[in-house]
C-alpha atoms as a PDB file:
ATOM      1  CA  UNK A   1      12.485  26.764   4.500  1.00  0.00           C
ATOM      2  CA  UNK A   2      11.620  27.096   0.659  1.00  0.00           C
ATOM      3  CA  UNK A   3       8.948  25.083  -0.905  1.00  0.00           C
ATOM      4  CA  UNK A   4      10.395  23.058  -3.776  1.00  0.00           C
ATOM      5  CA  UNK A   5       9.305  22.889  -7.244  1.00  0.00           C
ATOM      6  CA  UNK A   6       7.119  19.901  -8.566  1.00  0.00           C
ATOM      7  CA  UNK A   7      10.375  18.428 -10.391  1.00  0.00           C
ATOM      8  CA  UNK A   8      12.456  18.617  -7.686  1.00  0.00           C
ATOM      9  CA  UNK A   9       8.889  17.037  -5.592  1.00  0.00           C
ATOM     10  CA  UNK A  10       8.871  14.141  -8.100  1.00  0.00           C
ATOM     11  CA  UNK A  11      12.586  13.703  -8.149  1.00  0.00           C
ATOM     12  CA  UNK A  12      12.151  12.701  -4.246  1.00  0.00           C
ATOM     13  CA  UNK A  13       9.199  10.345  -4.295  1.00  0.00           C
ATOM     14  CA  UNK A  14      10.950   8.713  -7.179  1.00  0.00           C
ATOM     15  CA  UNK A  15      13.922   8.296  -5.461  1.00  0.00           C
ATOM     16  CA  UNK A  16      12.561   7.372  -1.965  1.00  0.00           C
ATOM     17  CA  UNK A  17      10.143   4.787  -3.178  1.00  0.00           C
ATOM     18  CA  UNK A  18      11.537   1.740  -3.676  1.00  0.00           C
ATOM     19  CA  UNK A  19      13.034   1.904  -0.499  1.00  0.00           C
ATOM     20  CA  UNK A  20       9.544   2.696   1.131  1.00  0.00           C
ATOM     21  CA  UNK A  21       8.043  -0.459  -0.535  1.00  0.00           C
ATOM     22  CA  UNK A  22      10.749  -2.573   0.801  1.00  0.00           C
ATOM     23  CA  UNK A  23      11.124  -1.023   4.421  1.00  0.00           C
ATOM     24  CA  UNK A  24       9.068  -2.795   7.351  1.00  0.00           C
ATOM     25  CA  UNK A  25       6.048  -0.670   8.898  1.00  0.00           C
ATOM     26  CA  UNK A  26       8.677   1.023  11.542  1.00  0.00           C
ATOM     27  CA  UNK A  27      10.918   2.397   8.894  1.00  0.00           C
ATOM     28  CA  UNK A  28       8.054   3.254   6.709  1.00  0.00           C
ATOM     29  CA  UNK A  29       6.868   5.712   9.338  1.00  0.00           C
ATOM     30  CA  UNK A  30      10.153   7.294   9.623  1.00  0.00           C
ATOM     31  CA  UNK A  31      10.197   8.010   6.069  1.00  0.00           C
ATOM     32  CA  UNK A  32       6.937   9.390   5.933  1.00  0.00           C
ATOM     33  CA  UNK A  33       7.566  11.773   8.067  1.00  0.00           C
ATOM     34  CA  UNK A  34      11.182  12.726   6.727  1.00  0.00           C
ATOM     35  CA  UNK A  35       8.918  12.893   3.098  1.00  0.00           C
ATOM     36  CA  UNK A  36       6.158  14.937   4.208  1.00  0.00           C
ATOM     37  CA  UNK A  37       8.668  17.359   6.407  1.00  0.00           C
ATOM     38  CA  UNK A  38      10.577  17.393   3.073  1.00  0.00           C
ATOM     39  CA  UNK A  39       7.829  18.121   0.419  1.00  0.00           C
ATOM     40  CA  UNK A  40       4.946  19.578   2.524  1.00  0.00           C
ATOM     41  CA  UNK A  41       2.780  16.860   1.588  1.00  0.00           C
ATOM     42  CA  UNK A  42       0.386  15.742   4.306  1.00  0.00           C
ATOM     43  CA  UNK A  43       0.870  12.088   5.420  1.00  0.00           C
ATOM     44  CA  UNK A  44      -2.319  10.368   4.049  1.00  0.00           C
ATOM     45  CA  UNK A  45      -1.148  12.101   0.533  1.00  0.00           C
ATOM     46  CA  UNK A  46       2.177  10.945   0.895  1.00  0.00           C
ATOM     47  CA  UNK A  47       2.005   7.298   1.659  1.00  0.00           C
ATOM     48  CA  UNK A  48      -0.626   6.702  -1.192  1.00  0.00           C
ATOM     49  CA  UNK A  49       1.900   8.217  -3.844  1.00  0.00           C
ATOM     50  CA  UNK A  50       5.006   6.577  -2.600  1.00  0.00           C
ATOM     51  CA  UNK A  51       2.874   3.127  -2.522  1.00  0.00           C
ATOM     52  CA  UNK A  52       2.169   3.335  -6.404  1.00  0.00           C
ATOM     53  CA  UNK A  53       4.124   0.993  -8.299  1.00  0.00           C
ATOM     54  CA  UNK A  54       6.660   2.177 -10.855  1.00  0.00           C
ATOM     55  CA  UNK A  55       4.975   0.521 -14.024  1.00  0.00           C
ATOM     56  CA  UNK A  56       1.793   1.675 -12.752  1.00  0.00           C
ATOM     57  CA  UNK A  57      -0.637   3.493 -15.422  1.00  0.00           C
ATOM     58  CA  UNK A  58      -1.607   7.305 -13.762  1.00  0.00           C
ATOM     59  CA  UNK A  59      -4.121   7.622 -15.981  1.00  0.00           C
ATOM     60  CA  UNK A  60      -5.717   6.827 -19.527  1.00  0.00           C
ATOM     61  CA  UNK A  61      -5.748   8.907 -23.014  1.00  0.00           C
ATOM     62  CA  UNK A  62      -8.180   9.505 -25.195  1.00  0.00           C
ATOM     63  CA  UNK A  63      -7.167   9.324 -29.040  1.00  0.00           C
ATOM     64  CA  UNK A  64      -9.880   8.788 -31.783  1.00  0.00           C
ATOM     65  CA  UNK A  65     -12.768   8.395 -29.583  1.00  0.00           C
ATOM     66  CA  UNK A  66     -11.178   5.373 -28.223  1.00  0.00           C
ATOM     67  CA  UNK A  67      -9.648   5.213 -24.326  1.00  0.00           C
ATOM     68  CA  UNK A  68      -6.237   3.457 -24.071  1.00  0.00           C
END
């Protein structure tokens, strides 16, 4: 199997995780494991980036001095 490429990695999780925050804990599983099979991410890395939320800040800049 080839490994993807982190676009094609980001174009998954994207895709996949709305219906991960809306599936019940059964399904969830399911998908984790189709995801991790999928990417090659382990599980525990997996279900903590498909939980983010899509408006969710990833991380802050600094511009000026000054951290937005």
């Amino acid at each position: 199997m080839e490994m993807l490429d982190m676009r094609q990695k980001k174009a998954i999780t994207k895709e996949l995780r709305d219906r991960y925050n809306r599936a019940t804990k059964k399904k969830k599983g399911l998908m984790l494991d189709e995801f991790c099979a999928i990417t090659g991410y382990n599980r525990s890395y997996a279900s903590s980036i498909l939980k983010i939320k899509k408006d969710k800040v990833l991380g802050y800049v600094k511009t000026g001095g000054k951290t937005i």
